[in-house]
Protein backbone atom coordinates (compact mmCIF):
# COMPACT_ATOMS: atom_id res chain seq x y z
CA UNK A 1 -1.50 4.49 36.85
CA UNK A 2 -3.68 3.35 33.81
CA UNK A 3 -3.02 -0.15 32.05
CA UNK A 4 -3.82 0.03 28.16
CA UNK A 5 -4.23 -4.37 28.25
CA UNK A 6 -3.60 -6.30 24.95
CA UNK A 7 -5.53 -9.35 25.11
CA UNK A 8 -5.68 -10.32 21.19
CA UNK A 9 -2.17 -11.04 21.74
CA UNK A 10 -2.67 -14.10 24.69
CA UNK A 11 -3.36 -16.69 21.97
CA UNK A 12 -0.03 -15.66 19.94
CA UNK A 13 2.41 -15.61 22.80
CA UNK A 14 1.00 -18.61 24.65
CA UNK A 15 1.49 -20.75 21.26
CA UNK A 16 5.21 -19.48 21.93
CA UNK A 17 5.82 -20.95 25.01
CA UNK A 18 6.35 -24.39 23.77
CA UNK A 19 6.61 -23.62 19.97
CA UNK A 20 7.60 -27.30 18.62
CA UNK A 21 10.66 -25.30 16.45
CA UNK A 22 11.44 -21.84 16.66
CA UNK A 23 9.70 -19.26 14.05
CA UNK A 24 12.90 -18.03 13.09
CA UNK A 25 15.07 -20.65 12.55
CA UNK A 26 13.56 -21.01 8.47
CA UNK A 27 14.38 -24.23 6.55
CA UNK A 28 17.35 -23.92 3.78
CA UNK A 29 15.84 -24.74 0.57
CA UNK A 30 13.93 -21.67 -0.13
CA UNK A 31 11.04 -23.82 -1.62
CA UNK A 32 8.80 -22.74 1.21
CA UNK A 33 9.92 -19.20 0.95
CA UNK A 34 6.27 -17.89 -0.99
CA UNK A 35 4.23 -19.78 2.07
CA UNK A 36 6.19 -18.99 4.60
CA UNK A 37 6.61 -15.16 3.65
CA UNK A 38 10.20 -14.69 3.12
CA UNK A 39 10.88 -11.48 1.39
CA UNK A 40 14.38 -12.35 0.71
CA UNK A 41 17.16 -14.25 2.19
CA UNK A 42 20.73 -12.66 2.33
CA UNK A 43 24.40 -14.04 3.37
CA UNK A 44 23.33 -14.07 7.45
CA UNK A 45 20.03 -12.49 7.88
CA UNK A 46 16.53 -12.68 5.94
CA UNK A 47 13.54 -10.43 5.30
CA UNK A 48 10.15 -12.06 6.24
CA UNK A 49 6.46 -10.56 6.79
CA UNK A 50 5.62 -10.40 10.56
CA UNK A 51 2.26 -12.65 10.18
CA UNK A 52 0.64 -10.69 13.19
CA UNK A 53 1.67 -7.20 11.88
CA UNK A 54 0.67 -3.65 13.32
CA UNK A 55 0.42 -2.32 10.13
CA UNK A 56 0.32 -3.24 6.61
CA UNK A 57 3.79 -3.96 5.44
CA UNK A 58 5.25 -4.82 8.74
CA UNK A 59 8.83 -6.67 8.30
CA UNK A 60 11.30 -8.28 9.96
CA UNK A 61 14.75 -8.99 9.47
CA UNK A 62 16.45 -11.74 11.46
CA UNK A 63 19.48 -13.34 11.30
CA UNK A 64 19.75 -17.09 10.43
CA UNK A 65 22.04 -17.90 13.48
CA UNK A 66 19.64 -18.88 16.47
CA UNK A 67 20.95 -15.90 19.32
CA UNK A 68 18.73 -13.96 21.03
CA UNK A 69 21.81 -11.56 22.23
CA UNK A 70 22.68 -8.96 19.63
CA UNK A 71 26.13 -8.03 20.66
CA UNK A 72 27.18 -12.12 19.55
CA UNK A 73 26.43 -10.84 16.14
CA UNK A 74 29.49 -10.67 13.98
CA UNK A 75 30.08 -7.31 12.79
CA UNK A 76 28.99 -8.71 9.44
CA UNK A 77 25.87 -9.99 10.56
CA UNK A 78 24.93 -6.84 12.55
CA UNK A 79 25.95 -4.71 9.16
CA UNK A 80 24.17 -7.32 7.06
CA UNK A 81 20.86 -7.18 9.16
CA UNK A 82 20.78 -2.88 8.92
CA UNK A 83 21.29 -2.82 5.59
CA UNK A 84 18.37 -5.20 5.13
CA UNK A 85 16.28 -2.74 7.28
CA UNK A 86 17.80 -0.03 4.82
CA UNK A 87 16.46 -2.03 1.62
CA UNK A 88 12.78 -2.36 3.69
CA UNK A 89 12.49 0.86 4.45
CA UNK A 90 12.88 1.98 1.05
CA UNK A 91 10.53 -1.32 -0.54
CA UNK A 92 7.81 -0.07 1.99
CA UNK A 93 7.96 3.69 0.92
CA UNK A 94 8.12 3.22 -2.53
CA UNK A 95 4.81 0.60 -1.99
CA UNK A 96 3.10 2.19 0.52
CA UNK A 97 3.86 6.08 0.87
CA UNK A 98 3.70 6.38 5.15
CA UNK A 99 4.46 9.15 6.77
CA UNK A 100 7.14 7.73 9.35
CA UNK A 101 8.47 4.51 10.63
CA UNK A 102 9.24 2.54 13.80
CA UNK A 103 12.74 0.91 13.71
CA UNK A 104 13.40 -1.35 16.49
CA UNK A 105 14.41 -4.52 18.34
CA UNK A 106 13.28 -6.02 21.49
CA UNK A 107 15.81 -7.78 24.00
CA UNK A 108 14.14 -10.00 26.32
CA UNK A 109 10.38 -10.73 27.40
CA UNK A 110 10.64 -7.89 29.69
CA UNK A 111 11.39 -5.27 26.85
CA UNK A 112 8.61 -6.35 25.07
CA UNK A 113 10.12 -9.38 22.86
CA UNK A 114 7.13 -11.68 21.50
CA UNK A 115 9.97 -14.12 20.26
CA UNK A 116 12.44 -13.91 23.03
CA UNK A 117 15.22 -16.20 21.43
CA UNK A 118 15.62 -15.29 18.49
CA UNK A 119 16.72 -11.70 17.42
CA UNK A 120 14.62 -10.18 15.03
CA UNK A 121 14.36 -6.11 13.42
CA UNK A 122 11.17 -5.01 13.38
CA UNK A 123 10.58 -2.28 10.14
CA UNK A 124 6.80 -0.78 10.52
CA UNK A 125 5.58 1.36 8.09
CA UNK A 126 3.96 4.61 9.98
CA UNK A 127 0.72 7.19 9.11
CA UNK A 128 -0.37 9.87 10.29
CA UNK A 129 -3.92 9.16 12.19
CA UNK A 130 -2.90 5.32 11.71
CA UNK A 131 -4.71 2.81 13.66
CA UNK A 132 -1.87 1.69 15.64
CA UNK A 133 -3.80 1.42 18.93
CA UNK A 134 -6.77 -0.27 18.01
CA UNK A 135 -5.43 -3.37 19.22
CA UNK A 136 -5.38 -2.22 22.30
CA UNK A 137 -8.60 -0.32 22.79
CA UNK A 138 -11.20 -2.36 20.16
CA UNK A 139 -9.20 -5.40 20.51
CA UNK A 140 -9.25 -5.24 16.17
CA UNK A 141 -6.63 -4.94 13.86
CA UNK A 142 -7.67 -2.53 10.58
CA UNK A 143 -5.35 -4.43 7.37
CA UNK A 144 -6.68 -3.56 4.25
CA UNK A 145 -4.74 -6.17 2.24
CA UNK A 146 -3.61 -10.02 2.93
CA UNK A 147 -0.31 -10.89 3.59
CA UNK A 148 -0.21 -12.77 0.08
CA UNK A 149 -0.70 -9.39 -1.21
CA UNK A 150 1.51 -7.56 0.72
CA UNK A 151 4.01 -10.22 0.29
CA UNK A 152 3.95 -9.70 -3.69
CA UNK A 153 4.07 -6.00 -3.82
CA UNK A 154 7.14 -5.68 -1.45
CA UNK A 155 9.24 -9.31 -3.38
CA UNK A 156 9.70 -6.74 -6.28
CA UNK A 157 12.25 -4.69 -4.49
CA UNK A 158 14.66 -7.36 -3.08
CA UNK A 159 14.82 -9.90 -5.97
C-alpha cells in the first residue's frame, strides 16, 4: 500500500483542536463580512471563501446552526444550503471558466472533515491538468490570485 502524506495541513488542523470559537459559527452583524470572507449570507446557511483552498475559488456553504449531523437539518436548511451550492457553481463558472467541479461534504474526522462540528459544502472549481495534488507531493499550493481578489470577483454574483 502507498501513503500520499499531507503534512502542510498539520499546522491547520492542530489549530482546530482547541479553536477558542468555532470557524463557522460567524458573528451577526455582517460588518466583518469583507474580512472575514463571507460571500453572502442567506435565511439559514452562508457562502464564505475556504481560507486554505485547493483551488482558486474554493467555497463553502454552511449553515448558521452549529450541527455537525446533516440529517438535523430542516428540510429548509438542507434546500437552502444546495441552492447556495447551485448559485456558486454558477458565480465560479461565469468567473473562472473550469472544466469540472468537486461537490461534497465530509461527516466526521474519519471521512476526511477538517472542521468536524460544524457542517460545511465544499464547491471547488476543477481544470483539466490542475494542480490539485501538489499539496501532497511538493508540499506547495499554486493560487494565482489572493483571497481579497477572489473574494471581489465572486461578491458580484450573490449581492
Amino acid at each position: 500500500m502507498d501513503y500520499l502524506w499531507t503534512p502542510w495541513r498539520y499546522q491547520y488542523i492542530a489549530s482546530l483542536k482547541n479553536p477558542s470559537r468555532c470557524v463557522f459559527c460567524i458573528e451577526t452583524s455582517g460588518e466583518c463580512d469583507q474580512r472575514d470572507f463571507i460571500v453572502f449570507r442567506g435565511k439559514s446557511s452562508f457562502v464564505i471563501l475556504n481560507i486554505f483552498p485547493y483551488t482558486t475559488g474554493h467555497l463553502l456553504v454552511a449553515p448558521y446552526a452549529h450541527t455537525s449531523d446533516f440529517q438535523s437539518c430542516s428540510p429548509e436548511e438542507s434546500a437552502e444550503m444546495l441552492e447556495l451550492a447551485k448559485r456558486c457553481q454558477f458565480a465560479l463558472a461565469q468567473t473562472y471558466h473550469p472544466d469540472g467541479f468537486n461537490l461534497g461534504m465530509n461527516l466526521g474526522r474519519c471521512a476526511g472533515a477538517g472542521v468536524e462540528h460544524h457542517l460545511h459544502l465544499h464547491v471547488v472549481p476543477r481544470w483539466i491538468g490542475d494542480s490539485n495534488f501538489m499539496t501532497i507531493v511538493g508540499e506547495s499550493r499554486v493560487l494565482p490570485e489572493s483571497l481579497e481578489t477572489t473574494y471581489a470577483k465572486l461578491r458580484q454574483y450573490f449581492s
